[in-house]
Every structure is written in C-alpha cells, then in structure tokens.
PDB file of N, CA and C in Angstrom:
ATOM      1  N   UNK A   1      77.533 -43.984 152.744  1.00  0.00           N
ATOM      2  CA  UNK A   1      77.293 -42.944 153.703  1.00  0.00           C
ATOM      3  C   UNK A   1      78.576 -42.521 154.413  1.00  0.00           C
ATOM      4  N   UNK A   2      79.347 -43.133 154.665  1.00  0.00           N
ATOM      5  CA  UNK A   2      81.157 -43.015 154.986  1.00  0.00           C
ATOM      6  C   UNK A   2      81.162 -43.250 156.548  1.00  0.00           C
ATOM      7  N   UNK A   3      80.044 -43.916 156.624  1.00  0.00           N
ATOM      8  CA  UNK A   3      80.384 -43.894 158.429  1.00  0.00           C
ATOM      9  C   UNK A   3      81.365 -45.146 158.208  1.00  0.00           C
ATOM     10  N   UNK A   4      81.939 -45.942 157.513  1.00  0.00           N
ATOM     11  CA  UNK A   4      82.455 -47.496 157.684  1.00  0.00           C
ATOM     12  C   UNK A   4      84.271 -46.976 156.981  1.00  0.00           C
ATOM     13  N   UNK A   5      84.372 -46.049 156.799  1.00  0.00           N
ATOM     14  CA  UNK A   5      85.624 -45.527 155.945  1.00  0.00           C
ATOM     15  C   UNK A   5      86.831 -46.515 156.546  1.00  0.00           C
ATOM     16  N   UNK A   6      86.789 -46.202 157.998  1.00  0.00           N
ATOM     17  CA  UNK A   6      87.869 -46.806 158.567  1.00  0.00           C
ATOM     18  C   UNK A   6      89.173 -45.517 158.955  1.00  0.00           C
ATOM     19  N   UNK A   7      88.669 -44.190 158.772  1.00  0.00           N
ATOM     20  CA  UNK A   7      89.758 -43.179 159.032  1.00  0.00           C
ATOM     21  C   UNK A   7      90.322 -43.411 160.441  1.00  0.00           C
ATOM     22  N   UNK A   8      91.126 -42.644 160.977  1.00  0.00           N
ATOM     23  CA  UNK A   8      91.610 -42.531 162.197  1.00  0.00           C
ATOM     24  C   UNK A   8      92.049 -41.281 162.697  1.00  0.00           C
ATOM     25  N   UNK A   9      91.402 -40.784 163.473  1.00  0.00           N
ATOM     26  CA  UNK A   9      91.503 -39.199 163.644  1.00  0.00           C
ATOM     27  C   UNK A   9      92.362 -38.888 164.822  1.00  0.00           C
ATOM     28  N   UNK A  10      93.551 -38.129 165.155  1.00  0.00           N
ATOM     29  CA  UNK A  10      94.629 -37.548 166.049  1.00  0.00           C
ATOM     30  C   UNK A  10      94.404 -36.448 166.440  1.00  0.00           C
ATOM     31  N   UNK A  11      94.710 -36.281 167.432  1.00  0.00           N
ATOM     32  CA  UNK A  11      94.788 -35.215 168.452  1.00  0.00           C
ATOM     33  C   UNK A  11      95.611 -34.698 168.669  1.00  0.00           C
ATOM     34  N   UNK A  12      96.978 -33.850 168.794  1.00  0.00           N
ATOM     35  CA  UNK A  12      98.314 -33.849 169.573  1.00  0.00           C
ATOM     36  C   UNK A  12      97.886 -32.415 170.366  1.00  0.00           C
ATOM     37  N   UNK A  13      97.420 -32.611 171.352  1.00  0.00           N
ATOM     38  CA  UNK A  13      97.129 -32.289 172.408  1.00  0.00           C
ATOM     39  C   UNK A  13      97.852 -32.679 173.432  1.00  0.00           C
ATOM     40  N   UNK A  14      98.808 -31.769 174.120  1.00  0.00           N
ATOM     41  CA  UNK A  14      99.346 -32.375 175.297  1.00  0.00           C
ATOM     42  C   UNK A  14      98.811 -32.632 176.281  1.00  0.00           C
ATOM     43  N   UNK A  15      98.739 -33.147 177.353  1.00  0.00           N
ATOM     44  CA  UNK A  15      98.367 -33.942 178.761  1.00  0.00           C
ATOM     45  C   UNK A  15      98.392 -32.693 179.714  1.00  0.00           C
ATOM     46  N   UNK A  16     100.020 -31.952 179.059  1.00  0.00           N
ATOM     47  CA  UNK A  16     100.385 -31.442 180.392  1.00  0.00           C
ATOM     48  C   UNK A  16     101.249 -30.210 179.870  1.00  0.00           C
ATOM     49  N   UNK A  17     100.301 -29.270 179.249  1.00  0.00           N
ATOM     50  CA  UNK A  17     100.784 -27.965 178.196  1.00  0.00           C
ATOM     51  C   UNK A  17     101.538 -27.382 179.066  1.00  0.00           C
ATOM     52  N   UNK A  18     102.388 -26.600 178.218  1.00  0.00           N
ATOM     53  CA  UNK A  18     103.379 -25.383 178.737  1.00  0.00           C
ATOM     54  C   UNK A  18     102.524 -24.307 179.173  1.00  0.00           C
ATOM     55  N   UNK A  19     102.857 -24.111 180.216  1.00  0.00           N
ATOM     56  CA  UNK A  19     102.288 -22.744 180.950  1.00  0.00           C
ATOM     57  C   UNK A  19     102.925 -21.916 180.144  1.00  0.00           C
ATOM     58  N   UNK A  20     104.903 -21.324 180.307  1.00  0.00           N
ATOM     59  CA  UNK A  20     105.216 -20.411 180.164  1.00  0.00           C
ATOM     60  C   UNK A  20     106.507 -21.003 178.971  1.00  0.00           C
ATOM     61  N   UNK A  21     105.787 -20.290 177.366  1.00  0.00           N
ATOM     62  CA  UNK A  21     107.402 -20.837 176.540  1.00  0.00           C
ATOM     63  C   UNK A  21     108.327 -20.471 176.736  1.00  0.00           C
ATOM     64  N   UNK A  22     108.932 -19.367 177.795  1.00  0.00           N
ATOM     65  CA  UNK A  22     110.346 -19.682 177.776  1.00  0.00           C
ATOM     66  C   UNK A  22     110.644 -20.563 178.729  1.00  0.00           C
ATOM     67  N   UNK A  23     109.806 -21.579 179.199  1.00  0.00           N
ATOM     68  CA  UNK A  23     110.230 -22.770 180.219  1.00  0.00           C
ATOM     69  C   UNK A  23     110.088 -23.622 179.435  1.00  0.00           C
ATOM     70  N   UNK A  24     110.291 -23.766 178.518  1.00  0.00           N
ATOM     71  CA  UNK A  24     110.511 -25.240 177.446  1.00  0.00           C
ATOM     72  C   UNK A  24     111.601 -26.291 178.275  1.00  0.00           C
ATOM     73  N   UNK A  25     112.304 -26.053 179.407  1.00  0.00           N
ATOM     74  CA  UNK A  25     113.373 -26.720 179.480  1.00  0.00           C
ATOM     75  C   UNK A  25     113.159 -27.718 180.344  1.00  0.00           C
ATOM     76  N   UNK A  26     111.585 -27.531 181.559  1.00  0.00           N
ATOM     77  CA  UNK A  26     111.639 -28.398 182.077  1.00  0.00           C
ATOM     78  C   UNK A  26     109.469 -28.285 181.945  1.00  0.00           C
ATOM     79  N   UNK A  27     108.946 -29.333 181.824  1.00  0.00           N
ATOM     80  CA  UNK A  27     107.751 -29.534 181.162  1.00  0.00           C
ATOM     81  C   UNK A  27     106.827 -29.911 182.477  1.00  0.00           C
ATOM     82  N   UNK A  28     106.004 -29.955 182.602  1.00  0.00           N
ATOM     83  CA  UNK A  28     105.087 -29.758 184.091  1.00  0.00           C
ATOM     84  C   UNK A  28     105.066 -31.585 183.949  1.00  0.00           C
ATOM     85  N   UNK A  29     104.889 -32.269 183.083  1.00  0.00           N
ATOM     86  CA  UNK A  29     104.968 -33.837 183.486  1.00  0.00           C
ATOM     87  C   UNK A  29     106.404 -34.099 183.911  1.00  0.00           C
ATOM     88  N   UNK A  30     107.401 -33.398 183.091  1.00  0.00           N
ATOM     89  CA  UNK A  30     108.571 -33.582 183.903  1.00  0.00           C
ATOM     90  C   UNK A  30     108.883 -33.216 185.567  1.00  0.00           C
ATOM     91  N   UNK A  31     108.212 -32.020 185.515  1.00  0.00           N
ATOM     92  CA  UNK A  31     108.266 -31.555 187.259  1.00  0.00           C
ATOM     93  C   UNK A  31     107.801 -32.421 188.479  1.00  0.00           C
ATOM     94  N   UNK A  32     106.228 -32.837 187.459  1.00  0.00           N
ATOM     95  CA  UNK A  32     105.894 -33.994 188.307  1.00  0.00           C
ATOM     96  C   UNK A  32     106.373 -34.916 189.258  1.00  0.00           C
ATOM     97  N   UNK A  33     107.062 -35.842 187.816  1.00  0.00           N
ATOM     98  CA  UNK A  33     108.182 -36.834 188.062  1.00  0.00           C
ATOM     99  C   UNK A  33     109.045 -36.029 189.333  1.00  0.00           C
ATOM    100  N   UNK A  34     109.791 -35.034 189.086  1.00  0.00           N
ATOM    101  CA  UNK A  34     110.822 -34.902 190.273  1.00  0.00           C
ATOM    102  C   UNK A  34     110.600 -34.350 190.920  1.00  0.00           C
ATOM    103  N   UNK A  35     108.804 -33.978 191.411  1.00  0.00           N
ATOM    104  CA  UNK A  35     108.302 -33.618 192.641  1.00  0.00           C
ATOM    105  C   UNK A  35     108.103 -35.154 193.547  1.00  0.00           C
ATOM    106  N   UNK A  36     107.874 -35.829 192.874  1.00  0.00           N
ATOM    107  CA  UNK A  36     107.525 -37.646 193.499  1.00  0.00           C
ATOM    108  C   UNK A  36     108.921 -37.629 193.735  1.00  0.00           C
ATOM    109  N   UNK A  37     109.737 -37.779 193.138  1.00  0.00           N
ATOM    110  CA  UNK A  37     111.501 -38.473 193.563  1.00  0.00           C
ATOM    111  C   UNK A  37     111.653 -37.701 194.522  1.00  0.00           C
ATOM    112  N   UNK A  38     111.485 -35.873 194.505  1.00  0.00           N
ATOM    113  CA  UNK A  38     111.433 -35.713 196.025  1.00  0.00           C
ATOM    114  C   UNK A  38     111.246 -35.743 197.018  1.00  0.00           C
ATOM    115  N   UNK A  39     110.164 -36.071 197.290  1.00  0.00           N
ATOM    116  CA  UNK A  39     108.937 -36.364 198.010  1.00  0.00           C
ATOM    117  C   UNK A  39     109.583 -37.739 198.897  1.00  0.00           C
ATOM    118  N   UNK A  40     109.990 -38.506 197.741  1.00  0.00           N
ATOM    119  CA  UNK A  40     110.149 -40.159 198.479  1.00  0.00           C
ATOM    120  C   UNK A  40     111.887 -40.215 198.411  1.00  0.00           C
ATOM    121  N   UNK A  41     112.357 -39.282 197.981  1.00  0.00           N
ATOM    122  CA  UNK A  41     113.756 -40.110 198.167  1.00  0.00           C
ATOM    123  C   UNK A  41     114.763 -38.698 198.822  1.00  0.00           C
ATOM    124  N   UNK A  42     114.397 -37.645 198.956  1.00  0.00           N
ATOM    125  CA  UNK A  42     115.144 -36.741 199.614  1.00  0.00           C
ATOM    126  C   UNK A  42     115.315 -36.884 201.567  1.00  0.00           C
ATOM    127  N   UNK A  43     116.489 -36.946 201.548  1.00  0.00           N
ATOM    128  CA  UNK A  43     117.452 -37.659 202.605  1.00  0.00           C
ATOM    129  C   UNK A  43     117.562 -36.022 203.870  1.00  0.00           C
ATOM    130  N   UNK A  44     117.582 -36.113 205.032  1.00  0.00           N
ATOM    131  CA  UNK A  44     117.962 -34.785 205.958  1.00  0.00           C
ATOM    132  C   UNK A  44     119.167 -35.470 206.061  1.00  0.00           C
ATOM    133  N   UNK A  45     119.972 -34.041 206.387  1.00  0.00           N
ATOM    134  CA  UNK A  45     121.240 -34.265 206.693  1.00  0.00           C
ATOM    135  C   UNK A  45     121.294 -35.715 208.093  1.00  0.00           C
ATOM    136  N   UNK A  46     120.492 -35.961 208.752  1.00  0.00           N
ATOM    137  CA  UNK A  46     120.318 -37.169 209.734  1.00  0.00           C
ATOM    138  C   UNK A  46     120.805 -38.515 209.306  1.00  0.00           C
ATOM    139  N   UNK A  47     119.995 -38.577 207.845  1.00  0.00           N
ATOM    140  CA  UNK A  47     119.508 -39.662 207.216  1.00  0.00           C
ATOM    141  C   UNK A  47     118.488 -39.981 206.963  1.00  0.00           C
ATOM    142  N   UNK A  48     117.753 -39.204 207.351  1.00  0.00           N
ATOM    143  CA  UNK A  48     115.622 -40.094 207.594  1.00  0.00           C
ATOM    144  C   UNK A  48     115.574 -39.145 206.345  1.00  0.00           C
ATOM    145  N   UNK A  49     114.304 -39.903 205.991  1.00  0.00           N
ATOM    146  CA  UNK A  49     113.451 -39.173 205.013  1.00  0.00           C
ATOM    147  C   UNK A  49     112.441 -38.639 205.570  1.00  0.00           C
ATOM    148  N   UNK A  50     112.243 -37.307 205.219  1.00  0.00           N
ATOM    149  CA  UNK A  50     111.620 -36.434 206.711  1.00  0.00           C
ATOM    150  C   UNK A  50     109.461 -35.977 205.837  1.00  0.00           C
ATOM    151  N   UNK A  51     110.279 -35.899 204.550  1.00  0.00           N
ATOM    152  CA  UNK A  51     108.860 -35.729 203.234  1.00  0.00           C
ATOM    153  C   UNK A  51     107.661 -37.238 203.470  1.00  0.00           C
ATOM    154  N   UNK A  52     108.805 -38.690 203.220  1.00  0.00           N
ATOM    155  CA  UNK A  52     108.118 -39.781 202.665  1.00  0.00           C
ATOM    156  C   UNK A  52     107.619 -39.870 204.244  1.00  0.00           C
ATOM    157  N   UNK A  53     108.265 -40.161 205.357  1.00  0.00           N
ATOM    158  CA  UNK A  53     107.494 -40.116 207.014  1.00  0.00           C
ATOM    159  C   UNK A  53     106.701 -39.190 207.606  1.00  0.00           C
ATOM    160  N   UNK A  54     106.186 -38.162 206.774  1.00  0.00           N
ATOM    161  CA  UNK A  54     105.200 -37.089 206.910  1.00  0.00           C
ATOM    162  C   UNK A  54     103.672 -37.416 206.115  1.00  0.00           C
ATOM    163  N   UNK A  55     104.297 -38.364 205.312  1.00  0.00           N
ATOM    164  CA  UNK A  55     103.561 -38.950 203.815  1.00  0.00           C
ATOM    165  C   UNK A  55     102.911 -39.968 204.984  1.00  0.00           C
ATOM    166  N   UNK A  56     103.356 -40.706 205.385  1.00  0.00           N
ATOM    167  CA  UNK A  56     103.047 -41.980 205.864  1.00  0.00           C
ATOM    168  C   UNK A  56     102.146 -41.515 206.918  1.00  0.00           C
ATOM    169  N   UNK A  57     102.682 -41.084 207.799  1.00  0.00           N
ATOM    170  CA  UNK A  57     101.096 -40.327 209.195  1.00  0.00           C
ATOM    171  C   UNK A  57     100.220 -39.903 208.977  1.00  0.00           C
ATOM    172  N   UNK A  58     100.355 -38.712 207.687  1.00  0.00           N
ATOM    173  CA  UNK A  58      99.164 -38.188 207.431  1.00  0.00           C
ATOM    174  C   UNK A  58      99.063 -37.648 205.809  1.00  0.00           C
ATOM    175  N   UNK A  59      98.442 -38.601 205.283  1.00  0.00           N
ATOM    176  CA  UNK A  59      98.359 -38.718 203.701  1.00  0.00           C
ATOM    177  C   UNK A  59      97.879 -37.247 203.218  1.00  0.00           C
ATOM    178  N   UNK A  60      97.074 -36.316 203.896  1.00  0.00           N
ATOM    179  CA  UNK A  60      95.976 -35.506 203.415  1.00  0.00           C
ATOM    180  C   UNK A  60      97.176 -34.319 202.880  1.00  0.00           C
ATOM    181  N   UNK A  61      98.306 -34.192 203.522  1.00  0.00           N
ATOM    182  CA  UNK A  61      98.785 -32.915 203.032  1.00  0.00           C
ATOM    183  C   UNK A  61     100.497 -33.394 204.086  1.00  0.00           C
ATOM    184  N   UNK A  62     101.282 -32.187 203.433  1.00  0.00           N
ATOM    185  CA  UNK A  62     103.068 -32.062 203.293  1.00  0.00           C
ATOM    186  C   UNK A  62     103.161 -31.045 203.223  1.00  0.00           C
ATOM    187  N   UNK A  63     103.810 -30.467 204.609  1.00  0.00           N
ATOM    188  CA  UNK A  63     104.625 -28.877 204.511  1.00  0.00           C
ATOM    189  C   UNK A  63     105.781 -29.391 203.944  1.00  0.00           C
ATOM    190  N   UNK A  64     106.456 -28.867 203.151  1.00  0.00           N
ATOM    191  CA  UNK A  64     107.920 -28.655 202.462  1.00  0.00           C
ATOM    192  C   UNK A  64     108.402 -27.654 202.815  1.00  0.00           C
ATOM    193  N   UNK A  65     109.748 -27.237 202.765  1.00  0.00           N
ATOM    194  CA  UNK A  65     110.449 -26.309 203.155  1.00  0.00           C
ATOM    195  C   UNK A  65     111.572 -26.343 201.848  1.00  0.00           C
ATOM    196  N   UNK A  66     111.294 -24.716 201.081  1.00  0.00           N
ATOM    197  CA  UNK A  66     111.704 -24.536 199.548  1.00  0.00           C
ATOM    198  C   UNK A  66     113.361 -24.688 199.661  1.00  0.00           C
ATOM    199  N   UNK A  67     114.273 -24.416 200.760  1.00  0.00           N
ATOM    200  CA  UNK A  67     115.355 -24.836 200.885  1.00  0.00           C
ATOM    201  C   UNK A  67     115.476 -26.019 200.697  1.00  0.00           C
ATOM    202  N   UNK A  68     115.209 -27.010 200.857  1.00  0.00           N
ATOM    203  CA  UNK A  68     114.949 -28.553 200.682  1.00  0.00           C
ATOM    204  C   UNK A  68     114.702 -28.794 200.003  1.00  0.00           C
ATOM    205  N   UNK A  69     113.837 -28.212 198.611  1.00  0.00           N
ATOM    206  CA  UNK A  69     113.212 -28.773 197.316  1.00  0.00           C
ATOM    207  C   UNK A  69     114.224 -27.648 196.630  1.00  0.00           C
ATOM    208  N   UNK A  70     115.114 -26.879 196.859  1.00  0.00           N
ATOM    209  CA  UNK A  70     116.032 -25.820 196.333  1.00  0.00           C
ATOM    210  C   UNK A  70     117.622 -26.963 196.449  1.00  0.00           C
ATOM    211  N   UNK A  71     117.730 -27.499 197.494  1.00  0.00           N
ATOM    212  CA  UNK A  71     118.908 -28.070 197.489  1.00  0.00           C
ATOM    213  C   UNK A  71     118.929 -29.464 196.511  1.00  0.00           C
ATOM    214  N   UNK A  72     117.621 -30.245 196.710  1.00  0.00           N
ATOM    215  CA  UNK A  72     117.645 -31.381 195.760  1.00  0.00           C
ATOM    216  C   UNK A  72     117.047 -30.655 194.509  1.00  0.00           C
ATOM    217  N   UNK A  73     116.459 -29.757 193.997  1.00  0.00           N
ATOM    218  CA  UNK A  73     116.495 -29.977 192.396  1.00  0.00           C
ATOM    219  C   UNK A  73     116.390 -28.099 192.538  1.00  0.00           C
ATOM    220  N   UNK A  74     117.431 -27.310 191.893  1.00  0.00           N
ATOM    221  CA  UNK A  74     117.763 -25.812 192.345  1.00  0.00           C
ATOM    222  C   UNK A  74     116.257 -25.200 191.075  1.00  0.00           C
ATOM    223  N   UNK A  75     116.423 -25.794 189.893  1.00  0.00           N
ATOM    224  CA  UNK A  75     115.346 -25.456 188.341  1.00  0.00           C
ATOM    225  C   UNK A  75     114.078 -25.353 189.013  1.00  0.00           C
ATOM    226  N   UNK A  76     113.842 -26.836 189.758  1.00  0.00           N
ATOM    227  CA  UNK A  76     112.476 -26.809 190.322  1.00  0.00           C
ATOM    228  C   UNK A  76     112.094 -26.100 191.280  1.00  0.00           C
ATOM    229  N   UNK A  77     112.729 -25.555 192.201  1.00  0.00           N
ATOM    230  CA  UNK A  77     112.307 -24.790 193.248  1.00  0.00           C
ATOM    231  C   UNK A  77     112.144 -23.509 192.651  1.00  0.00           C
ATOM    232  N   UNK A  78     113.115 -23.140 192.066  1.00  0.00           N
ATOM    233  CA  UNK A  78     112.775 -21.289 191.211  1.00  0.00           C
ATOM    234  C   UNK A  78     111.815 -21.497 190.525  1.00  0.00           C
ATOM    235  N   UNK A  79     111.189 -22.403 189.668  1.00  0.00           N
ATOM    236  CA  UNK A  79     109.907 -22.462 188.693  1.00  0.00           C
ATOM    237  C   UNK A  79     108.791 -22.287 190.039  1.00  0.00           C
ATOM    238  N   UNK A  80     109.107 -23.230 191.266  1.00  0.00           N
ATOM    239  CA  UNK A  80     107.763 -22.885 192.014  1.00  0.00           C
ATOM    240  C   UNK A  80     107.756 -21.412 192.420  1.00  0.00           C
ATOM    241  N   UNK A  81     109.238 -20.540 192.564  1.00  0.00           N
ATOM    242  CA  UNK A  81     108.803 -19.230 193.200  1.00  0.00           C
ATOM    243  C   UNK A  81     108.420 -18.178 191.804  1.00  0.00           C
ATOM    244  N   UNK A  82     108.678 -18.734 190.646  1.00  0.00           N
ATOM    245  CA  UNK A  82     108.214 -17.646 189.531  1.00  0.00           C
ATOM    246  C   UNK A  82     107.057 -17.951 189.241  1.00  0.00           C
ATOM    247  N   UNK A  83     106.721 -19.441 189.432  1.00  0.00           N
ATOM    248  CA  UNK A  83     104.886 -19.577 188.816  1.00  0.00           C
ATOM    249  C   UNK A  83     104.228 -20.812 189.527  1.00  0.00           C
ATOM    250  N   UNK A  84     104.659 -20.674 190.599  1.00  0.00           N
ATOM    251  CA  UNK A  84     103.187 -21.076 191.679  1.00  0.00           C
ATOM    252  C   UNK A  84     101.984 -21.492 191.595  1.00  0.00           C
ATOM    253  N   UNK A  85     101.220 -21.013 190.566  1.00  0.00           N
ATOM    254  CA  UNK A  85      99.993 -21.236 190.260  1.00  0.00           C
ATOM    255  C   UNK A  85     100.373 -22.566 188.986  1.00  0.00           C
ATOM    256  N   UNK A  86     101.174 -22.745 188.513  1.00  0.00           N
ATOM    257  CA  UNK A  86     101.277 -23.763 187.524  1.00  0.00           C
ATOM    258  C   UNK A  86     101.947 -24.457 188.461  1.00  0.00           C
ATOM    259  N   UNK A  87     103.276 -24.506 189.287  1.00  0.00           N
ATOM    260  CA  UNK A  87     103.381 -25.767 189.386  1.00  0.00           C
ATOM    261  C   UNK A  87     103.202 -26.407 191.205  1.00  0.00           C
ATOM    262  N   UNK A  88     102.701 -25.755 191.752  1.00  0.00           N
ATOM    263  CA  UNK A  88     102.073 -25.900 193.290  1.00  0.00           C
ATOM    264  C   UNK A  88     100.906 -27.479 193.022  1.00  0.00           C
ATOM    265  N   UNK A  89      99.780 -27.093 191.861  1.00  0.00           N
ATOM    266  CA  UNK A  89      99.090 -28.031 192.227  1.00  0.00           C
ATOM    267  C   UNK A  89      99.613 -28.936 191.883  1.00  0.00           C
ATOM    268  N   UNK A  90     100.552 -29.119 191.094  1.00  0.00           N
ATOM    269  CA  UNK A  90     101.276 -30.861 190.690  1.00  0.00           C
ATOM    270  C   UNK A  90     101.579 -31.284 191.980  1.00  0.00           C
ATOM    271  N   UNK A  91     101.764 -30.168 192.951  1.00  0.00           N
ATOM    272  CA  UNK A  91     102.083 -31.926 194.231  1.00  0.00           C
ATOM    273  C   UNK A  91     101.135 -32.087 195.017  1.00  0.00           C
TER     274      UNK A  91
END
C-alpha cells in the first residue's frame, strides 16, 4: 500500500521570506538579529543604555528614536523608512 516506503518529504520554505528582491542584502531574520543587538547593546552618548532600561520598566512597548537606530546600523534604519510594514513588526 506504500504507506511504510520510508520517503522523506522537504519543504524549502523560508521562516522569514523576502518582502522586497532587491533587498536580498539584508534578510528580515537578519534584521531581527540587529534589531535585538540594538535594543540591548546601543550606548547614549552618557553611557547608559537608554533602549535595554526602557525594556526593563516597562516590557509592553519602546519608543526608539530613528536617529539612534540610523547611527548604530545606517541599512537598517532606511529599510524601516522604505518598508515599514515589513520590518516594524520584527521588533
């Protein structure tokens, strides 16, 4: 009956598809990643981490300020002002 064959069937389905192909260069699981490194490791000119101590009071939500996510990663901040709707909900 062939239910016992033993095949193995694949998918290559990504996790985390390209919105837009000419952004092949940086991939929405990649953005991810360096929305978290921002989040927890971007420094104010002070010294404090002003993102991860906003994180800590109140878990539910984070104003950012795009100068700040423009100075630590310049790719990622222009992808949020050209397509917003793809990469806003990653954080």
């Amino acid at each position: 009956s062939g239910w016992d064959e033993g095949a193995v069937f694949y998918s290559d389905q990504a996790q985390f598809p390209q919105g837009d192909p000419a952004a092949a260069d940086i991939t929405r699981h990649s953005a991810l990643r360096k929305f978290k490194e921002f989040l927890r490791g971007f420094t104010s000119p002070t010294g404090d981490f002003p993102y991860r101590e906003s994180l800590v009071h109140n878990r539910d939500h984070v104003t950012v300020a795009i100068e700040d996510l423009d100075a630590f990663d310049a790719e990622l901040a222009d992808r949020i002002r050209k397509a917003p709707a793809d990469y806003l909900p990653l954080v």
